[in-house]
N, C-alpha and C. Protein backbone atom coordinates (compact mmCIF):
# COMPACT_ATOMS: atom_id res chain seq x y z
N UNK A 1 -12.83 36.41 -4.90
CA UNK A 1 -14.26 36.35 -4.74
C UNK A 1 -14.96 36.50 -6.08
N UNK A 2 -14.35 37.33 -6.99
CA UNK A 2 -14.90 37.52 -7.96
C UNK A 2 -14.83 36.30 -8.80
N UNK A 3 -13.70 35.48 -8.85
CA UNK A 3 -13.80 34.08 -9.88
C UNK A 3 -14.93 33.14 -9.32
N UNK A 4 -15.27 33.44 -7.82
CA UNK A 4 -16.07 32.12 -7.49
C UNK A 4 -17.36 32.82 -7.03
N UNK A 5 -17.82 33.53 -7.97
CA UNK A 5 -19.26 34.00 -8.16
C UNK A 5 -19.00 34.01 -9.98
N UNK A 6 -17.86 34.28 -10.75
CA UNK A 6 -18.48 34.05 -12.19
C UNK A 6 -18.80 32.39 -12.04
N UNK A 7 -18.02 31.26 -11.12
CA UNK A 7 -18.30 30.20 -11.43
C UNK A 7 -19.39 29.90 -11.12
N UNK A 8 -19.88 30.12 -9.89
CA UNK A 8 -21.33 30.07 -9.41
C UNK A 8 -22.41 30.31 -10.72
N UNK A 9 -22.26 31.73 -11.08
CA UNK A 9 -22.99 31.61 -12.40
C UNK A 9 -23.37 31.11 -13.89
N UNK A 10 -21.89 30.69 -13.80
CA UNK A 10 -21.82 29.53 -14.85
C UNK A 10 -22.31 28.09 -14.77
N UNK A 11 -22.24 27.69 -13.30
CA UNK A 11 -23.11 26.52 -12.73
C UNK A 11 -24.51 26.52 -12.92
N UNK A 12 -25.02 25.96 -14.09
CA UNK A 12 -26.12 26.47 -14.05
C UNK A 12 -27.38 26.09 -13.49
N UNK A 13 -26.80 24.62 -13.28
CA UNK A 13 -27.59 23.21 -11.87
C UNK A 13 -27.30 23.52 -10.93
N UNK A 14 -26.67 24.64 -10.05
CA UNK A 14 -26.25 24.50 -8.99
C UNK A 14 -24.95 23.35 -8.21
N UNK A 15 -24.79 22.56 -9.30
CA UNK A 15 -24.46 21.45 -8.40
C UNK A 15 -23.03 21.04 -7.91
N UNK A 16 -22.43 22.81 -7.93
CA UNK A 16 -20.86 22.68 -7.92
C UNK A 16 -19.83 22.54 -8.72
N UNK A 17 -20.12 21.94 -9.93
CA UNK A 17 -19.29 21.57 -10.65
C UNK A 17 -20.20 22.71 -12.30
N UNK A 18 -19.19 22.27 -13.06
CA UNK A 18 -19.24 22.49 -14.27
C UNK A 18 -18.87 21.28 -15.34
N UNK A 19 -20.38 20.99 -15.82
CA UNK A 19 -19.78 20.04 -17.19
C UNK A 19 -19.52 20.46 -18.14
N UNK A 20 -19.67 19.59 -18.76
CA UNK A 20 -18.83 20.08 -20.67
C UNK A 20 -19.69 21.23 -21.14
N UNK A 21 -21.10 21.07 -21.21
CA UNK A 21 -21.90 22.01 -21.54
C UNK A 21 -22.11 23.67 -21.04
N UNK A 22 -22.08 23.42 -19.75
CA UNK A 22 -21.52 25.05 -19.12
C UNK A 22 -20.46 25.87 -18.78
N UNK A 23 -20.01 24.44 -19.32
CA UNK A 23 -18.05 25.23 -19.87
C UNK A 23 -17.98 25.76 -20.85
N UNK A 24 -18.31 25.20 -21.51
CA UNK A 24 -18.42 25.86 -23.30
C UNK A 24 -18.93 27.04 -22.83
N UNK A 25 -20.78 27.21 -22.38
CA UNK A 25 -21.07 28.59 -22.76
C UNK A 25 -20.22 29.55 -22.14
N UNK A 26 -19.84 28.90 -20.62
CA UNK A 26 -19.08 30.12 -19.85
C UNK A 26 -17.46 30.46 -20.96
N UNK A 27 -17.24 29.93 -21.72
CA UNK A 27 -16.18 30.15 -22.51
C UNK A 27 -16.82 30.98 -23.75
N UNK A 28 -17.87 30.91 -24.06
CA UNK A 28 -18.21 31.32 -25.23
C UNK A 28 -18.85 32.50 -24.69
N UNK A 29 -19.47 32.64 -23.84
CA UNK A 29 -19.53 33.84 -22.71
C UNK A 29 -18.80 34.93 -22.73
N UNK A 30 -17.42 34.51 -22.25
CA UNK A 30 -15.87 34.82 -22.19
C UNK A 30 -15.23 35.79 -23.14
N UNK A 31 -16.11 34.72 -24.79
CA UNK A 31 -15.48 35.50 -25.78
C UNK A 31 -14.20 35.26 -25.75
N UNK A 32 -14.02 34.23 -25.31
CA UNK A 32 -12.40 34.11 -26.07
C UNK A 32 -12.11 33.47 -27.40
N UNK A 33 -13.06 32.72 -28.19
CA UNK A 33 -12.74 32.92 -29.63
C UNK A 33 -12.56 31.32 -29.65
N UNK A 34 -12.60 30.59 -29.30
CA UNK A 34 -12.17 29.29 -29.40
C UNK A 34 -13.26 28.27 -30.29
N UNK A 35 -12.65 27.51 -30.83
CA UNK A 35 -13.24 26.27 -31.60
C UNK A 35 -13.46 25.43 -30.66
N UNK A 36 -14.44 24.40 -31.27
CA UNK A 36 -14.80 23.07 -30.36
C UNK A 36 -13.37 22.38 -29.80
N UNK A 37 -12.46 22.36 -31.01
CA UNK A 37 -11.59 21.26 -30.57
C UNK A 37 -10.55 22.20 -29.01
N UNK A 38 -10.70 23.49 -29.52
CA UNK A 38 -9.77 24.18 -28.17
C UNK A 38 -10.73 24.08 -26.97
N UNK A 39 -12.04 24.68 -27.13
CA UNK A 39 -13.06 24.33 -25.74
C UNK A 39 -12.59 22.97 -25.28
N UNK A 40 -12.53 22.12 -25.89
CA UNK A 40 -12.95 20.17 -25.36
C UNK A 40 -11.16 20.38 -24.74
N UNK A 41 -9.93 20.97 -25.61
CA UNK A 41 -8.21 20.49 -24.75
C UNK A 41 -8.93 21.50 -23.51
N UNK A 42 -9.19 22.87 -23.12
CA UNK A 42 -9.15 23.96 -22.32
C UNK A 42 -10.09 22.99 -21.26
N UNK A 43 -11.16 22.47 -21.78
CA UNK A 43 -12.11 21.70 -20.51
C UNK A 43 -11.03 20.42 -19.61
N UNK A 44 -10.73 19.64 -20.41
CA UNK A 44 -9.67 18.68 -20.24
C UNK A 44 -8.31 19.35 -19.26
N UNK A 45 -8.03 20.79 -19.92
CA UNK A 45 -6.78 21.12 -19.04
C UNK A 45 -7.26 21.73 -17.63
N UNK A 46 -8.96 21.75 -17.57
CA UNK A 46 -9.31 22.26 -15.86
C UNK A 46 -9.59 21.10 -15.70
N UNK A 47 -10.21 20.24 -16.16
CA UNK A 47 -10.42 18.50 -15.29
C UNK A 47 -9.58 18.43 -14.87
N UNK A 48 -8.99 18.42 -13.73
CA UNK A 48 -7.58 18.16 -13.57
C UNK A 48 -7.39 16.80 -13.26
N UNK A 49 -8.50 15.81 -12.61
CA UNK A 49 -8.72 14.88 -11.98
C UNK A 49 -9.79 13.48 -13.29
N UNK A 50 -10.20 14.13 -14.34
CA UNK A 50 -10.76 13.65 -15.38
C UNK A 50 -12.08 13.16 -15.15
N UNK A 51 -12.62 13.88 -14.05
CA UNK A 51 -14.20 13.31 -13.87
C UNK A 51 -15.28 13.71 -14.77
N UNK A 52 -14.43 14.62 -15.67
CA UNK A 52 -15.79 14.94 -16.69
C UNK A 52 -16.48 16.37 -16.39
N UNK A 53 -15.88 16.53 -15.21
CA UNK A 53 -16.69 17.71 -14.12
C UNK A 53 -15.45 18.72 -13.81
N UNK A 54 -15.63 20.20 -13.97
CA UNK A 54 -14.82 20.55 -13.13
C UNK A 54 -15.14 21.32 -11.89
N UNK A 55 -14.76 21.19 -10.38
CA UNK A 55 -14.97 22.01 -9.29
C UNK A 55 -14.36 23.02 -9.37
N UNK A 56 -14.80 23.72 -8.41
CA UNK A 56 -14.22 25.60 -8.05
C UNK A 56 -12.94 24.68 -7.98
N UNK A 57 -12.25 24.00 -6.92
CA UNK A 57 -10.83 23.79 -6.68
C UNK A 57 -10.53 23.77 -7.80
N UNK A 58 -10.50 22.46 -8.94
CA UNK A 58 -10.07 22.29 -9.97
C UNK A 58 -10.31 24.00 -10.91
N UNK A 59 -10.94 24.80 -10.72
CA UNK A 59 -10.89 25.47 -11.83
C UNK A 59 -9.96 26.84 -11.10
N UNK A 60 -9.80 26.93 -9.67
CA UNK A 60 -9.10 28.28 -8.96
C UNK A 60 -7.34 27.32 -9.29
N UNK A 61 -7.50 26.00 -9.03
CA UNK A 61 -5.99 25.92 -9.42
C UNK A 61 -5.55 26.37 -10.64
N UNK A 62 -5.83 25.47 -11.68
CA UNK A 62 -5.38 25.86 -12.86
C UNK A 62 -5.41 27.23 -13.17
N UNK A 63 -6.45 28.04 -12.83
CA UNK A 63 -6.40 29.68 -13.01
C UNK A 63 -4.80 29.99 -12.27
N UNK A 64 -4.59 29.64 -10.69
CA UNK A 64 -3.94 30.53 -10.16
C UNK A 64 -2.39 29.46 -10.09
N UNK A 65 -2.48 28.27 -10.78
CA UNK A 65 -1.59 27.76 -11.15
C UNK A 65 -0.88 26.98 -9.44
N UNK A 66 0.77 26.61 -9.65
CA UNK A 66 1.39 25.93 -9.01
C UNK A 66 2.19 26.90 -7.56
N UNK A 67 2.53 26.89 -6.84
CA UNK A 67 3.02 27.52 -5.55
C UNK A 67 4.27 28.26 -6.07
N UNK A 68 4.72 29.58 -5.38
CA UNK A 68 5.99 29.97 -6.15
C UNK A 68 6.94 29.12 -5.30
N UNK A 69 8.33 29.04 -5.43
CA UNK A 69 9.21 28.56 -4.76
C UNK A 69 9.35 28.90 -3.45
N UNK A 70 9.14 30.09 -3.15
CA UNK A 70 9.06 30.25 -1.54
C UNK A 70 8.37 29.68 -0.84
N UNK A 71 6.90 29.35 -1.34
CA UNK A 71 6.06 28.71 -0.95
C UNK A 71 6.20 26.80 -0.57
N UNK A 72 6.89 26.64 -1.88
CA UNK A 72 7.02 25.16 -2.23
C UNK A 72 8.28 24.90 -1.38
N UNK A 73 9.12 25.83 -0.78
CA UNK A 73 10.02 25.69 -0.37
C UNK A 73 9.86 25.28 1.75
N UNK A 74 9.04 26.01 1.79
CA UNK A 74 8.22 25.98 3.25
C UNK A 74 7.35 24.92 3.09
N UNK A 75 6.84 23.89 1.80
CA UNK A 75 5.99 22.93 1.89
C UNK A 75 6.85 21.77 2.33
N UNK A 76 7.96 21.90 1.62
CA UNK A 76 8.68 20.81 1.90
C UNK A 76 9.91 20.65 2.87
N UNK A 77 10.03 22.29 3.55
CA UNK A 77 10.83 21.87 4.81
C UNK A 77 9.37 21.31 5.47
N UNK A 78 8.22 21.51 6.15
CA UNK A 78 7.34 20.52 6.12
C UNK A 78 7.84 19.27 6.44
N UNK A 79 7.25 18.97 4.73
CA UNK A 79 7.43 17.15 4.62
C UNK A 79 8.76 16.96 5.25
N UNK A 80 10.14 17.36 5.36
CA UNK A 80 10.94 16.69 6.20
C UNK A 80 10.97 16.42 7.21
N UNK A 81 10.21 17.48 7.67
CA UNK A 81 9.86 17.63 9.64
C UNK A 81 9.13 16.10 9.73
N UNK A 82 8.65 15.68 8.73
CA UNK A 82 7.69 14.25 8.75
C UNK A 82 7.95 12.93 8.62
N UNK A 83 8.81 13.67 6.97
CA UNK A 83 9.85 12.24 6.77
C UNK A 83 10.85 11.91 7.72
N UNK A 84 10.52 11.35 9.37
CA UNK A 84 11.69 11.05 9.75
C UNK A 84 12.59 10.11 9.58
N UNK A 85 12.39 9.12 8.77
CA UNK A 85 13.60 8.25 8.38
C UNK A 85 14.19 8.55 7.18
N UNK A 86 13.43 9.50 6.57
CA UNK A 86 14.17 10.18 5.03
C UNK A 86 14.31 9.53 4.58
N UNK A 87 13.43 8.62 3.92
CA UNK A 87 13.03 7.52 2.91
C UNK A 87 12.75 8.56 1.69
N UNK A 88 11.99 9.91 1.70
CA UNK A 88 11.16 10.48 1.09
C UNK A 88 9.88 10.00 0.74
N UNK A 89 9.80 9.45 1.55
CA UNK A 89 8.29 8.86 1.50
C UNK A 89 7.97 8.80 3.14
N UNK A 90 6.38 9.74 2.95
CA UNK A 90 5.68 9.89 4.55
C UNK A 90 4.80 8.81 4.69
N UNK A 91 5.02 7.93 5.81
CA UNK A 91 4.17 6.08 5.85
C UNK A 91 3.97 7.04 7.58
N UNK A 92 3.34 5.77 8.20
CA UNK A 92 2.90 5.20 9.27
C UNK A 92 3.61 5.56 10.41
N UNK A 93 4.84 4.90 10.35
CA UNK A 93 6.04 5.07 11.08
C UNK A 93 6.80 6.13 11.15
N UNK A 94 6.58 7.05 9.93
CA UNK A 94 6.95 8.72 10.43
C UNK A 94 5.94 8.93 10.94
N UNK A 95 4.66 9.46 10.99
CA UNK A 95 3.08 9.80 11.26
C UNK A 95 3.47 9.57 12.86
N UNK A 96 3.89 8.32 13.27
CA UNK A 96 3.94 7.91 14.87
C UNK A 96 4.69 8.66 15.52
N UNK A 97 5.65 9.45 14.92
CA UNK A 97 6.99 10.22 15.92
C UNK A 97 6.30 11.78 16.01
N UNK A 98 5.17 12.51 15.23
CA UNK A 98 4.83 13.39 15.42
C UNK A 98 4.18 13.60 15.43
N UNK A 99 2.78 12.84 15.44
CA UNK A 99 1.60 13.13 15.21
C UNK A 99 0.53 12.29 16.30
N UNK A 100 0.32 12.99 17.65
CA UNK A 100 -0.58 12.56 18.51
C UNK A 100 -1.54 12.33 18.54
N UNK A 101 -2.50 10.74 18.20
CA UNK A 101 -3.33 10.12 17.72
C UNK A 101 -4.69 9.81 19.21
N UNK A 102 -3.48 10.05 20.39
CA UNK A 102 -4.35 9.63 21.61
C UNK A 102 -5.10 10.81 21.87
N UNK A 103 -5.03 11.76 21.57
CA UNK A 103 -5.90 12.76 22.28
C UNK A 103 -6.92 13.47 20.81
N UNK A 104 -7.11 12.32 20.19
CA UNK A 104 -8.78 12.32 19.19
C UNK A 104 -9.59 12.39 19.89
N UNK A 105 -10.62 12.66 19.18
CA UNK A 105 -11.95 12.51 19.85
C UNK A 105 -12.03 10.80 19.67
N UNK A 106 -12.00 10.47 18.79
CA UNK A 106 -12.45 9.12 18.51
C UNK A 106 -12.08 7.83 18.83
N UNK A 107 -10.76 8.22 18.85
CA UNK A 107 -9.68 7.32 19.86
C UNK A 107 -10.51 6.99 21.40
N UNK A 108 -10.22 8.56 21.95
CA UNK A 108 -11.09 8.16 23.38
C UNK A 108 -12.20 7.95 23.41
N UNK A 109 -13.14 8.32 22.24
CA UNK A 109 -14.39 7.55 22.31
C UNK A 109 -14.20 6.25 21.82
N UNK A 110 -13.28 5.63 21.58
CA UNK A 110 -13.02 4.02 21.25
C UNK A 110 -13.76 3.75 19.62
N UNK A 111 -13.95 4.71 19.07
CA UNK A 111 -14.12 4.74 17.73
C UNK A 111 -13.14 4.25 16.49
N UNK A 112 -12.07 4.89 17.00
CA UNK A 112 -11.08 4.07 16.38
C UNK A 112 -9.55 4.05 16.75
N UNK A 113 -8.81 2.95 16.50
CA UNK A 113 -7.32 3.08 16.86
C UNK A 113 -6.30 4.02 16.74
N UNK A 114 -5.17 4.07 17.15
CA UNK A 114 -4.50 5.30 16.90
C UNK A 114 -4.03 5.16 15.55
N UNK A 115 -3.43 4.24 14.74
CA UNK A 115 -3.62 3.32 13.54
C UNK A 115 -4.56 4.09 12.63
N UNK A 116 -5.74 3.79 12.95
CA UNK A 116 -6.82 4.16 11.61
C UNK A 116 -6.95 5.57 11.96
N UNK A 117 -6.61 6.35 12.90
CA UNK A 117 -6.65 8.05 13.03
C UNK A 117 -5.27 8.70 12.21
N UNK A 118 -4.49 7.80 12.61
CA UNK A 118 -2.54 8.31 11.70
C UNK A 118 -3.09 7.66 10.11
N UNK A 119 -3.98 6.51 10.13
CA UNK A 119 -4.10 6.77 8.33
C UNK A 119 -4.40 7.53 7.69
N UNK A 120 -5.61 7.52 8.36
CA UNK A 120 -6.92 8.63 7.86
C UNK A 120 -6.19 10.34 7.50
N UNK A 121 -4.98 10.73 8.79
CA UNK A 121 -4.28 11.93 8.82
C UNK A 121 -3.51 11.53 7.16
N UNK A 122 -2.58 10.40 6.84
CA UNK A 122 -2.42 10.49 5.68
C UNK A 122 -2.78 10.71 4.69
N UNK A 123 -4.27 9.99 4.83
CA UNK A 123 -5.17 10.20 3.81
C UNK A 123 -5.36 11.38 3.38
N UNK A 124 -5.30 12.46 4.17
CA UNK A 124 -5.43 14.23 3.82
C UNK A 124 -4.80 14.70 2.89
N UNK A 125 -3.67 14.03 2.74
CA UNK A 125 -2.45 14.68 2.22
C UNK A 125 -2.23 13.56 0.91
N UNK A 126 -3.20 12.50 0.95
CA UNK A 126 -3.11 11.63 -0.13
C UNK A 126 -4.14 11.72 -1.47
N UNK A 127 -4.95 10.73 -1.59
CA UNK A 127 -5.56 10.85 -2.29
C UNK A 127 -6.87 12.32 -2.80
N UNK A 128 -7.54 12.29 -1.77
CA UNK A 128 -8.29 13.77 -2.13
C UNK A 128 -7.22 14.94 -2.02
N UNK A 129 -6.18 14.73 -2.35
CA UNK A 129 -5.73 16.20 -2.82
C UNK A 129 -4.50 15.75 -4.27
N UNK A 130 -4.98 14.13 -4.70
CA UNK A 130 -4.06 13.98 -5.90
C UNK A 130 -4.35 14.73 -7.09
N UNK A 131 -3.52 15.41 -8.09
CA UNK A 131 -4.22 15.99 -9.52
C UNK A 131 -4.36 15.12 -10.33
N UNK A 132 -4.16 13.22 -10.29
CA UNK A 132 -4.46 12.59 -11.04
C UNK A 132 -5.44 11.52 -10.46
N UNK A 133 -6.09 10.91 -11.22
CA UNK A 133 -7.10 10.42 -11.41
C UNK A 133 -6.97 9.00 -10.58
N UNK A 134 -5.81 8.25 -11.34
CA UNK A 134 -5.42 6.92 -11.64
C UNK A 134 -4.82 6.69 -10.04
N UNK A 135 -4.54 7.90 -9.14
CA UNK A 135 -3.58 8.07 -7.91
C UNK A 135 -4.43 6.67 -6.75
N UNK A 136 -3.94 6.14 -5.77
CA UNK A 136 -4.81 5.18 -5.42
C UNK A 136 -4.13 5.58 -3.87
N UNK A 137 -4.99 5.21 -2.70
CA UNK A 137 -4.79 5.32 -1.16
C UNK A 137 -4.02 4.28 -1.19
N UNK A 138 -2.25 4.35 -0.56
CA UNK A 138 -1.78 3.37 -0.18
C UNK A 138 -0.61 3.43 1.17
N UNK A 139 -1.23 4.47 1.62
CA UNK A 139 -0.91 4.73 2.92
C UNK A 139 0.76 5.07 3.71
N UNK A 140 0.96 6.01 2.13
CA UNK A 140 2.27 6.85 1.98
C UNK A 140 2.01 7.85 1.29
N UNK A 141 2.83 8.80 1.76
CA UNK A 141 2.68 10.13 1.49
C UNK A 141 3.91 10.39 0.47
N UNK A 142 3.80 10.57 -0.67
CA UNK A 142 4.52 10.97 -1.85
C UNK A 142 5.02 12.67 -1.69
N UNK A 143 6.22 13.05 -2.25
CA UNK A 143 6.42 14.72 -2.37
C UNK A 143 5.34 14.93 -3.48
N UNK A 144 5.32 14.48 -3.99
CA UNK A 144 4.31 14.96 -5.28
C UNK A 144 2.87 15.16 -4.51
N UNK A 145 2.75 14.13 -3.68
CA UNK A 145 1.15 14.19 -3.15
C UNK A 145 0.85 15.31 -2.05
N UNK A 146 2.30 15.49 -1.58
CA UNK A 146 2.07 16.43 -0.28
C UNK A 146 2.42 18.17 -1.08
N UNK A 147 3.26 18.01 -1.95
CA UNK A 147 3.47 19.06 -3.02
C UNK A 147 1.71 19.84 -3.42
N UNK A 148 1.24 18.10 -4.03
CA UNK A 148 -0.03 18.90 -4.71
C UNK A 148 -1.53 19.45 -3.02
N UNK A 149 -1.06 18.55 -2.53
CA UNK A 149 -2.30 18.77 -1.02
C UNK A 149 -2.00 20.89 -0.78
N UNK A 150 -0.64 21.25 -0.67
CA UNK A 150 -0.04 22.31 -0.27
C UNK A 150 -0.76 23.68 -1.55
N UNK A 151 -0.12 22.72 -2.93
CA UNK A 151 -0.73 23.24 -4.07
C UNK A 151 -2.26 23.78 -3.59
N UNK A 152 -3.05 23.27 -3.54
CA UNK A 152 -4.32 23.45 -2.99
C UNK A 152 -4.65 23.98 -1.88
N UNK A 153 -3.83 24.24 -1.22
CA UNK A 153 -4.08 25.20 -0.26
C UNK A 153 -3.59 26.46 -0.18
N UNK A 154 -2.40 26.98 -0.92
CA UNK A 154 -2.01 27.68 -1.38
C UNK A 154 -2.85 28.49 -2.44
N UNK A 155 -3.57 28.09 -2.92
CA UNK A 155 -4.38 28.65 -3.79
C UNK A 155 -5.29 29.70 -3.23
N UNK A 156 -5.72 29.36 -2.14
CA UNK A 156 -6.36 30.69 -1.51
C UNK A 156 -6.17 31.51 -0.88
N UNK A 157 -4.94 31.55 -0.56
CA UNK A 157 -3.99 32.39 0.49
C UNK A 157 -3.24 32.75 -0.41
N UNK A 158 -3.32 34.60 -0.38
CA UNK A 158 -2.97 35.69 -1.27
C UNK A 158 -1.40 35.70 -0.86
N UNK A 159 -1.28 36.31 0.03
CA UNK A 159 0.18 36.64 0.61
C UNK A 159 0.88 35.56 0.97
N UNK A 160 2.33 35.41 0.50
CA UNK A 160 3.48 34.66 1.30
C UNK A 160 3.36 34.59 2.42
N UNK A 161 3.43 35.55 3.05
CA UNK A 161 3.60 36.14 4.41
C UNK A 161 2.61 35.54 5.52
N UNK A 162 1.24 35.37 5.01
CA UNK A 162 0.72 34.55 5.49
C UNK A 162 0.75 33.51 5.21
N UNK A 163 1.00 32.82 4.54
CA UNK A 163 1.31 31.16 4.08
C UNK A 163 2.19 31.00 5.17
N UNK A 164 3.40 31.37 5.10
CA UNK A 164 4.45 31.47 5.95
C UNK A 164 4.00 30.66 7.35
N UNK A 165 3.16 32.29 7.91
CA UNK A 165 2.65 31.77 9.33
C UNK A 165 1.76 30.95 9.37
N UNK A 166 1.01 30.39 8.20
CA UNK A 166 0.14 29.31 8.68
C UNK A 166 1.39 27.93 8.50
N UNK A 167 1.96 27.88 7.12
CA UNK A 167 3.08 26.90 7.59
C UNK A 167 3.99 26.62 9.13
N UNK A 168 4.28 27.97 9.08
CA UNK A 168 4.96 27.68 10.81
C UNK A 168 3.88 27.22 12.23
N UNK A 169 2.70 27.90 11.82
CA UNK A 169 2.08 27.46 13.41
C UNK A 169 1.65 26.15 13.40
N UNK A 170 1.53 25.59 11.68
CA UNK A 170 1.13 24.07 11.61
C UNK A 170 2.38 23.01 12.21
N UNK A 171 3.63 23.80 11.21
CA UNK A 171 4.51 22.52 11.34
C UNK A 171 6.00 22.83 12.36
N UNK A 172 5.99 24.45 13.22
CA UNK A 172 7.01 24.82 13.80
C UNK A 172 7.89 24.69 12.64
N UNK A 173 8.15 25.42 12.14
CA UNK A 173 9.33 25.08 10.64
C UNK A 173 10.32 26.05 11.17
N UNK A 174 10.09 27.28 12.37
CA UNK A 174 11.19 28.01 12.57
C UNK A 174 11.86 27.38 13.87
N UNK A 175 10.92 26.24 14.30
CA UNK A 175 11.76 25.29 15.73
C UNK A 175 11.37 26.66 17.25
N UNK A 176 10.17 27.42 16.88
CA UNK A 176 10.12 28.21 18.37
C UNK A 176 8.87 27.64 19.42
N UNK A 177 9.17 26.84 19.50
CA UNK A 177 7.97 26.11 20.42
C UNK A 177 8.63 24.76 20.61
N UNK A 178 8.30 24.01 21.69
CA UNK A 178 8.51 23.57 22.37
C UNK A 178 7.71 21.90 22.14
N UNK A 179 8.16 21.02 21.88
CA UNK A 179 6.94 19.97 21.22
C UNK A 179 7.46 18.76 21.70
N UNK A 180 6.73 17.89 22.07
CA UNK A 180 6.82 16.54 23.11
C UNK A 180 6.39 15.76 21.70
N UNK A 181 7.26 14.03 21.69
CA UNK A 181 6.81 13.38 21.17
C UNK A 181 5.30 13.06 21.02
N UNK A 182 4.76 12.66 19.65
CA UNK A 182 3.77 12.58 19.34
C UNK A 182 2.33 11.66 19.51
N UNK A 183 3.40 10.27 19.74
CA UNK A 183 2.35 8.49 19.73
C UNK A 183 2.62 8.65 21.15
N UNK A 184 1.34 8.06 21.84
CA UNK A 184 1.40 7.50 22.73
C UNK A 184 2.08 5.98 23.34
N UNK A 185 1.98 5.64 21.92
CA UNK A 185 2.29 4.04 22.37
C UNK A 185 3.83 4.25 22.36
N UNK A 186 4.48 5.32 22.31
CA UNK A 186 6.43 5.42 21.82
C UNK A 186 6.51 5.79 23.46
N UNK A 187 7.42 4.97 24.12
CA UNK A 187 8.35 5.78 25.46
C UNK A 187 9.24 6.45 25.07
């Protein structure tokens, strides 16, 4: 709580982010001693995404860094539960064996197909949670992409222990529940 009220205050537009200019002072603030050329690499190493801008996400990651292994280790029993053809890559056709698209809201409101609801679910885990810039929606789920989505969520959850149980009640990773295929359209 305390990092995301100094950022708040360092925002000095309100507008969520931090540019180049209220990075500096909040660094020069800081007192950590730095030259222009270290402010401009240190701004660059919280852009994580290179918009010029950095958000609370972008600036609580880099503070609190990458998942420990226990963590990363429960991310990616996960992604296997997903990858079911163990391509290592999460598409469409894994999405269909576990992930029940008919009982959306939007589906039954005829809003959209079960198709554009299993993309869109990719999409979560795709692009808005890539750390690079250049990353593009192409309707596969990368370890790196589902690595960094986890990365980011991990960041705010203090304890293992609870990571743990939010990993398990999301993805059953300890197998104690009981779970019916996912697509409707699969007999």
């Amino acid at each position: 709580m305390g990092i995301g009220r100094l950022f708040r205050i360092y925002d000095d537009n309100g507008n969520g982010s931090l540019d180049v200019h209220e990075a500096t002072k909040a660094f020069e603030e800081l007192r950590l001693g730095l030259d222009s050329t270290e402010i401009t690499t240190l701004f660059k190493g919280f852009d994580r995404d290179g918009s010029g801008t950095i958000v609370y996400d972008e600036f609580l990651r880099t503070i609190r860094g990458e998942m420990n292994a226990f963590r990363k280790a429960l991310a990616m029993k996960a992604f296997n539960i997903m990858d079911k053809d163990r391509s290592g890559v999460i598409d469409i056709r894994d999405v269909k064996g576990v992930y029940n698209a008919s009982k959306h809201p939007d589906f039954i409101s005829g809003k959209q197909t079960e198709d554009e609801i299993l993309f869109q679910f990719l999409d979560t885990f795709e692009l808005h949670h890539s750390d690079q810039v250049e990353d593009q929606r192409d309707g596969s789920v990368t370890t790196h992409e589902w690595i960094e989505y986890y990365n980011n969520v991990s960041m705010s959850i203090d304890g293992d222990d609870y990571f743990e149980l939010m990993m398990n009640n999301a993805w059953n990773l300890n197998n104690d529940r009981v779970t019916k295929k996912g697509w409707s359209a699969q007999n």
